[in-house]
N, C-alpha and C. Protein backbone atom coordinates (compact mmCIF):
# COMPACT_ATOMS: atom_id res chain seq x y z
N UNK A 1 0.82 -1.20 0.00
CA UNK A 1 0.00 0.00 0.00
C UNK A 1 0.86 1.26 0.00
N UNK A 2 1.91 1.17 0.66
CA UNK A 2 2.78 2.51 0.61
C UNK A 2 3.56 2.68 -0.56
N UNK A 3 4.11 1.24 -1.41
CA UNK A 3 4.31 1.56 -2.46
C UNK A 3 3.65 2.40 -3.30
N UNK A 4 2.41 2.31 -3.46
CA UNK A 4 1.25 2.85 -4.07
C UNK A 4 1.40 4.57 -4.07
N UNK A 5 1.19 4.57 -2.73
CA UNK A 5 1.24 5.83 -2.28
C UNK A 5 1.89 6.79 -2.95
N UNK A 6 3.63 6.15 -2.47
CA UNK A 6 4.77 6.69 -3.10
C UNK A 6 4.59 6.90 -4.84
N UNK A 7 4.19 5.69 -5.31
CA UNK A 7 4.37 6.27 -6.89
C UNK A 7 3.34 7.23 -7.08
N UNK A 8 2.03 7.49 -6.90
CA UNK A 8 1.12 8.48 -6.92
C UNK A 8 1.92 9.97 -6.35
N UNK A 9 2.55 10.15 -4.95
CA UNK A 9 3.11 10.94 -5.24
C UNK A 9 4.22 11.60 -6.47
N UNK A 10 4.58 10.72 -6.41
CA UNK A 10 5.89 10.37 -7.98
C UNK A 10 5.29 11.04 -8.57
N UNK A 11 4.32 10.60 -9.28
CA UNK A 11 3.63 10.95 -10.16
C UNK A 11 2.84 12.57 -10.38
N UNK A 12 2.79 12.87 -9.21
CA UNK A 12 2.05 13.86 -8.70
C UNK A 12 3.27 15.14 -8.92
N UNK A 13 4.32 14.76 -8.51
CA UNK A 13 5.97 15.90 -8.72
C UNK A 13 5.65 15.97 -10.01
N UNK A 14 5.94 14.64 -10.85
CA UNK A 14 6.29 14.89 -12.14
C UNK A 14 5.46 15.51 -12.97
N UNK A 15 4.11 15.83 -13.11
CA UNK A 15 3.00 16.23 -13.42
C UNK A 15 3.32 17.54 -13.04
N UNK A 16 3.23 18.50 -11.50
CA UNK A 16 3.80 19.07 -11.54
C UNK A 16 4.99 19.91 -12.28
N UNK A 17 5.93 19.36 -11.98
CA UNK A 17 7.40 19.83 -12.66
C UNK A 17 6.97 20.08 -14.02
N UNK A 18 6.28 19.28 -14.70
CA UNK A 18 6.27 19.30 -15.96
C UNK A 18 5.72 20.17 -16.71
N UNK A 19 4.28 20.85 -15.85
CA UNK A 19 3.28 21.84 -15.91
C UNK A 19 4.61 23.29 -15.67
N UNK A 20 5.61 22.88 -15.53
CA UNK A 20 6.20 24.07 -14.58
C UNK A 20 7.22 24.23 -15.72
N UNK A 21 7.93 23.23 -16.46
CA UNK A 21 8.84 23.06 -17.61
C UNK A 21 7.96 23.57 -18.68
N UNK A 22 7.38 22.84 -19.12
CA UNK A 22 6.81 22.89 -20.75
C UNK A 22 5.27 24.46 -20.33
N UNK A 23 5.80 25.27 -21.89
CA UNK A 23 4.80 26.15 -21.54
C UNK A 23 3.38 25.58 -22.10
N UNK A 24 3.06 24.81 -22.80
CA UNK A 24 1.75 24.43 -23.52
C UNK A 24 0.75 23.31 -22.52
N UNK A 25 1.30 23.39 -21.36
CA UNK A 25 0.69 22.67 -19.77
C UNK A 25 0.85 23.30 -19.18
N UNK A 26 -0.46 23.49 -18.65
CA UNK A 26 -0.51 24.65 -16.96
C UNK A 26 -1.32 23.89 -16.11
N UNK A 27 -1.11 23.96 -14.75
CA UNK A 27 -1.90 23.44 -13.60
C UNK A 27 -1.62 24.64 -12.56
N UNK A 28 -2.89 24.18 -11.68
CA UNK A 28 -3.25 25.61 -10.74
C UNK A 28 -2.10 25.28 -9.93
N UNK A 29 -2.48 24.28 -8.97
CA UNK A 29 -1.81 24.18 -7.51
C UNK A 29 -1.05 22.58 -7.88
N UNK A 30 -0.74 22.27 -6.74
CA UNK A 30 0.19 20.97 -6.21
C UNK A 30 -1.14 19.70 -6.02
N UNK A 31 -2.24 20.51 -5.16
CA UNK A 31 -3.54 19.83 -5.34
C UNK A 31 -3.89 19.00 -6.60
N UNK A 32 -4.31 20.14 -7.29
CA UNK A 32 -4.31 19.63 -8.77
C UNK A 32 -3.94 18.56 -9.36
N UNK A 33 -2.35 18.54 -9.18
CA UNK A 33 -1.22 17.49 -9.48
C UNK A 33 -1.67 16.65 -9.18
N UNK A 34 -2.21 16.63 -7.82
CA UNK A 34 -2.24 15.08 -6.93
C UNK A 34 -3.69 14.32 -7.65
N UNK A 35 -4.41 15.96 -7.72
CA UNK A 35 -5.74 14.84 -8.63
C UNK A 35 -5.61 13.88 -10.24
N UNK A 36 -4.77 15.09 -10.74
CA UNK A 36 -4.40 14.53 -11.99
C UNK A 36 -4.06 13.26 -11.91
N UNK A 37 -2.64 13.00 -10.92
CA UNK A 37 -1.76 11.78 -11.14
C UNK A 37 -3.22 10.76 -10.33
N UNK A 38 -3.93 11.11 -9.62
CA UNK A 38 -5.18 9.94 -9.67
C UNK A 38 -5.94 9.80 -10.81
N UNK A 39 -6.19 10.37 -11.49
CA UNK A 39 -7.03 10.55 -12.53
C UNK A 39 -6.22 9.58 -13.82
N UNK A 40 -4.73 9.82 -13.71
CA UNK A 40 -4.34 9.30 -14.86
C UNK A 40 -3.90 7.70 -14.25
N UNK A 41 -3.35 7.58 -13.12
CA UNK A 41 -3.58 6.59 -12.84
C UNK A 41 -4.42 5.70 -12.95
N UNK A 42 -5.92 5.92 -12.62
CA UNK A 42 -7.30 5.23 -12.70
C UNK A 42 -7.50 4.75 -14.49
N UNK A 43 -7.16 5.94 -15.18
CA UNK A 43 -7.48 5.66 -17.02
C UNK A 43 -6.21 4.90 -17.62
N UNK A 44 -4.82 5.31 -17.21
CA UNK A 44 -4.33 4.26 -17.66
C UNK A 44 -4.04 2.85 -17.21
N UNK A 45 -4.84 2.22 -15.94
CA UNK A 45 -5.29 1.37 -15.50
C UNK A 45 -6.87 0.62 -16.66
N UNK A 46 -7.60 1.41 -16.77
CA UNK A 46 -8.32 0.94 -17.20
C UNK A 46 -8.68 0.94 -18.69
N UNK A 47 -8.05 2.04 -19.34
CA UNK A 47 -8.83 2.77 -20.41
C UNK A 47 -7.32 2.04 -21.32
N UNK A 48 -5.89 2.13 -21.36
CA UNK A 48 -4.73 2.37 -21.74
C UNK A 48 -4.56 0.41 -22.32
N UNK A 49 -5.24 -0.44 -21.33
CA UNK A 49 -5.07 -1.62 -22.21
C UNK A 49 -5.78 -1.79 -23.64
N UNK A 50 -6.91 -0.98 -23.49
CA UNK A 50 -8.21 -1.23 -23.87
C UNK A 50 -7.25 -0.44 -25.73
N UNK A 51 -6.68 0.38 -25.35
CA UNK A 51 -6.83 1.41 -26.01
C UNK A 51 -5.29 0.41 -26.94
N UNK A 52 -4.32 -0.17 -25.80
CA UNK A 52 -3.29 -0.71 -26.79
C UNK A 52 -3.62 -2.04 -27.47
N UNK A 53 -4.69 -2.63 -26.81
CA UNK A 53 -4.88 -4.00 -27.81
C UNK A 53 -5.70 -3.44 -28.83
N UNK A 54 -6.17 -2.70 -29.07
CA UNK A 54 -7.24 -2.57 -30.35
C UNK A 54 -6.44 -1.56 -31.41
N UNK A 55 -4.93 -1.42 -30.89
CA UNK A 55 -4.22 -0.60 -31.48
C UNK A 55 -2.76 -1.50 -32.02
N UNK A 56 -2.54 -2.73 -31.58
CA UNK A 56 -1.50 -3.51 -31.75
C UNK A 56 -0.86 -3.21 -33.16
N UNK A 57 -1.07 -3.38 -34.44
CA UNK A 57 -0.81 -3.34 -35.46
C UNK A 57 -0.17 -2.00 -35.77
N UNK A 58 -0.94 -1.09 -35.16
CA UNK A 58 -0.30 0.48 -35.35
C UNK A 58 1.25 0.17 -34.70
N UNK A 59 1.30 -0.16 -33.51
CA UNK A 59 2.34 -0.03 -32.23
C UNK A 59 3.31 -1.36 -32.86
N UNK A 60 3.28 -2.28 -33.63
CA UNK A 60 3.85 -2.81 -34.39
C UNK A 60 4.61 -2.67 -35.10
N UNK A 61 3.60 -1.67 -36.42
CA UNK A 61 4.35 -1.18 -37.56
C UNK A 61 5.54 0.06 -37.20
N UNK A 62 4.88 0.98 -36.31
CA UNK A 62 5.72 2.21 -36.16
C UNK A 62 6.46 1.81 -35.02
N UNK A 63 7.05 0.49 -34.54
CA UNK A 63 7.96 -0.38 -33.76
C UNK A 63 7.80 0.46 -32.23
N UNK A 64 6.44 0.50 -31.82
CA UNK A 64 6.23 1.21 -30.10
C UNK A 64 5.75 2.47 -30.31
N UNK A 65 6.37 3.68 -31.30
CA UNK A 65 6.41 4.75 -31.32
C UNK A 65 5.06 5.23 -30.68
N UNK A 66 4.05 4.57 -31.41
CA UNK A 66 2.49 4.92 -31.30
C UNK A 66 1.94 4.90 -29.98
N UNK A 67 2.99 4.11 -28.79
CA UNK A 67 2.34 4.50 -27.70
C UNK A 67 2.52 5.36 -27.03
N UNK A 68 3.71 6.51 -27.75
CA UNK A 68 3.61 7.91 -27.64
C UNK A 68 2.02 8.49 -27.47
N UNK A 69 1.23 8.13 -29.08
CA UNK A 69 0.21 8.68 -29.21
C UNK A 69 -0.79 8.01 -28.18
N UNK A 70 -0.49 7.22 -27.55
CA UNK A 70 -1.91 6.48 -26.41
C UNK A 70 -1.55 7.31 -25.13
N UNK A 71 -0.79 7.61 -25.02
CA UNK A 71 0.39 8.43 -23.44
C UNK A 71 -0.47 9.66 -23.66
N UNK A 72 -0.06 10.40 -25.11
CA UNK A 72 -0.50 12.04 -24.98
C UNK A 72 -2.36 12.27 -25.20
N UNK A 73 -2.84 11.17 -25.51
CA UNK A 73 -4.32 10.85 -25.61
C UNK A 73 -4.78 10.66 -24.50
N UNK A 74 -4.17 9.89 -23.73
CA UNK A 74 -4.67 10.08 -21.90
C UNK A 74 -4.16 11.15 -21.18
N UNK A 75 -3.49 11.51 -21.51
CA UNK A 75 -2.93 13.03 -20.72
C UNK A 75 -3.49 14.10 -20.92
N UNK A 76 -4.34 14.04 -22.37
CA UNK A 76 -5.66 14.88 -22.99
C UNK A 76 -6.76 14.56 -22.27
N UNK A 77 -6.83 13.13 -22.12
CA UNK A 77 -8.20 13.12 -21.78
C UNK A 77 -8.64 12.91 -20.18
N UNK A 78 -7.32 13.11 -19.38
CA UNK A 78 -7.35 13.81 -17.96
C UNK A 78 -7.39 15.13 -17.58
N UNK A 79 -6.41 15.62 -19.04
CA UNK A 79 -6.96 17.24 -18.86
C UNK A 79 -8.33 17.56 -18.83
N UNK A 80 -9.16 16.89 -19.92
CA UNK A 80 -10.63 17.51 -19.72
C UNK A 80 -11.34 17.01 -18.22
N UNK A 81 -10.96 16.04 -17.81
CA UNK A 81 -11.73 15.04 -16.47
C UNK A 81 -11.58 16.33 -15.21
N UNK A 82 -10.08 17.04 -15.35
CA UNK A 82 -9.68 17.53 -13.58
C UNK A 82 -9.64 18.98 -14.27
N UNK A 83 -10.34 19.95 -13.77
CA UNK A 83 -10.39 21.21 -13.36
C UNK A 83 -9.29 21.83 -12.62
N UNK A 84 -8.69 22.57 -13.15
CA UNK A 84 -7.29 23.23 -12.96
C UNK A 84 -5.96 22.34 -13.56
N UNK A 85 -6.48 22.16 -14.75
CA UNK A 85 -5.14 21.45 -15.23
C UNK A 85 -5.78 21.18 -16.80
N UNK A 86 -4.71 21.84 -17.43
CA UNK A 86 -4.53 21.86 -19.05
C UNK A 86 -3.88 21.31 -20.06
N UNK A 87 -3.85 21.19 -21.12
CA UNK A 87 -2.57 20.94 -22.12
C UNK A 87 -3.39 21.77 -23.29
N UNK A 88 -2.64 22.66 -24.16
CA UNK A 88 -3.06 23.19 -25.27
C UNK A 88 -3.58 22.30 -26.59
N UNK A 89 -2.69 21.22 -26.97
CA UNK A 89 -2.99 20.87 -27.86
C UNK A 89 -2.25 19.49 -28.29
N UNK A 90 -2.16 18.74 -29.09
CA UNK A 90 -1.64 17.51 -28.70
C UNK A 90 -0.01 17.49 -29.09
N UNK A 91 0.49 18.06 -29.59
CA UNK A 91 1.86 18.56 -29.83
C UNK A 91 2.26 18.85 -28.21
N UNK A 92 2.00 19.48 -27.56
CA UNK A 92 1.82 19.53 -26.17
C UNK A 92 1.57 18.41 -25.26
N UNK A 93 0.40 17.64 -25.67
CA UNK A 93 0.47 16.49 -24.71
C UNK A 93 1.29 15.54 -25.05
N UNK A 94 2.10 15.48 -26.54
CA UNK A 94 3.20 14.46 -26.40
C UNK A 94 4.07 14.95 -25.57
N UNK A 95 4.74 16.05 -25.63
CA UNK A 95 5.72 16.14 -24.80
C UNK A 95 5.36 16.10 -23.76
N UNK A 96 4.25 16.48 -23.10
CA UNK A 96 4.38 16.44 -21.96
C UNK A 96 3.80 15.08 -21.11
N UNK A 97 3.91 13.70 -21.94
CA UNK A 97 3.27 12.48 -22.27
C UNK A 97 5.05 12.17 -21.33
N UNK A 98 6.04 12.70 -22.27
CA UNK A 98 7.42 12.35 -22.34
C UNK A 98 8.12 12.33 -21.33
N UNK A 99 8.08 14.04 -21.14
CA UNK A 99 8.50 14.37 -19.84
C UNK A 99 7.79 13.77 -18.49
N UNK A 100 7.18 13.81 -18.44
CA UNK A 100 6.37 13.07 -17.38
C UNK A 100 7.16 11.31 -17.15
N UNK A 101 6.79 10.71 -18.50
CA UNK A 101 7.71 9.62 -17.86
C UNK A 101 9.36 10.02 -17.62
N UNK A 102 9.97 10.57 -18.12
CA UNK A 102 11.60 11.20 -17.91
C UNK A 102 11.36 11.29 -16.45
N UNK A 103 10.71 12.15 -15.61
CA UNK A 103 10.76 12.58 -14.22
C UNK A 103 10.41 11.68 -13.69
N UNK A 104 9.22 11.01 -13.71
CA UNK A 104 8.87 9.87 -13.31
C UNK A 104 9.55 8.87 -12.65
N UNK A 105 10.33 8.13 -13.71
CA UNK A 105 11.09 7.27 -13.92
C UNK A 105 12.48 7.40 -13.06
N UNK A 106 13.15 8.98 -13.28
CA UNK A 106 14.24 9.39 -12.37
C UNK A 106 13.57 9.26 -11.06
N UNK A 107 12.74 10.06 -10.63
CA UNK A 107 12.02 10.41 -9.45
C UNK A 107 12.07 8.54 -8.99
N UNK A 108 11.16 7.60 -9.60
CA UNK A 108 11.30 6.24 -8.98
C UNK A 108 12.19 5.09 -8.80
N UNK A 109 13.28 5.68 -9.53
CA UNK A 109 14.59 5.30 -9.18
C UNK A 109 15.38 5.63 -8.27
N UNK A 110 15.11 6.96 -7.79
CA UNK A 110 15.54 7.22 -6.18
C UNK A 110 15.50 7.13 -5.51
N UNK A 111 13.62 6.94 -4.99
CA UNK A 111 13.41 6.60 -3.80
C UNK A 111 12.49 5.29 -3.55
N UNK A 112 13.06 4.49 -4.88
CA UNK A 112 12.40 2.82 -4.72
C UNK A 112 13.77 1.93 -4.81
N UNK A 113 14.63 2.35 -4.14
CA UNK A 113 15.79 1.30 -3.67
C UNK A 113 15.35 0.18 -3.18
């Protein structure tokens, strides 16, 4: 359970930070963050399998690339779910699809020894 915790926070920095890096993502508060990284947690739990098996052939041909496009499609479609938190446009939610795992990933390598 505290694992849990911890990556939701994780998640919650990096979302953050990222809103704070890239100008085409804005979020209000730290709050925010924390709803988001639930929000995206919950859809790419549920929504993100759904979305890569009926997409296999794409994520095939373009050897993974395409799950760029499933990353910045849920990161869109948490923006519309949580109030105080944006992305302009999807050029925007890739990167910020990207960055998010970049921080992420550092961030859970530090403090999941």
């Amino acid at each position: 359970m505290m694992h849990i915790l911890i990556q939701w926070l994780i998640n919650a920095c990096a979302i953050y930070a990222t809103a704070h890096i890239l100008d085409g993502i804005h979020i209000k508060s730290f709050g925010a963050a924390i709803l988001v990284a639930l929000v995206l947690g919950l859809v790419n739990a549920v929504v993100r399998p759904v979305l890569v098996f009926f997409s296999i052939p794409f994520i095939i041909v373009t050897l993974g690339l395409f799950l760029l496009v499933i990353n910045a499609f849920l990161l869109q479609f948490a923006a519309l779910l949580v109030n105080g938190f944006s992305v302009e446009n999807f050029g925007w939610a890739i990167a910020g699809s990207m960055v998010i795992s970049v921080i992420s990933w550092v961030l859970s390598s530090l403090f999941n020894n």
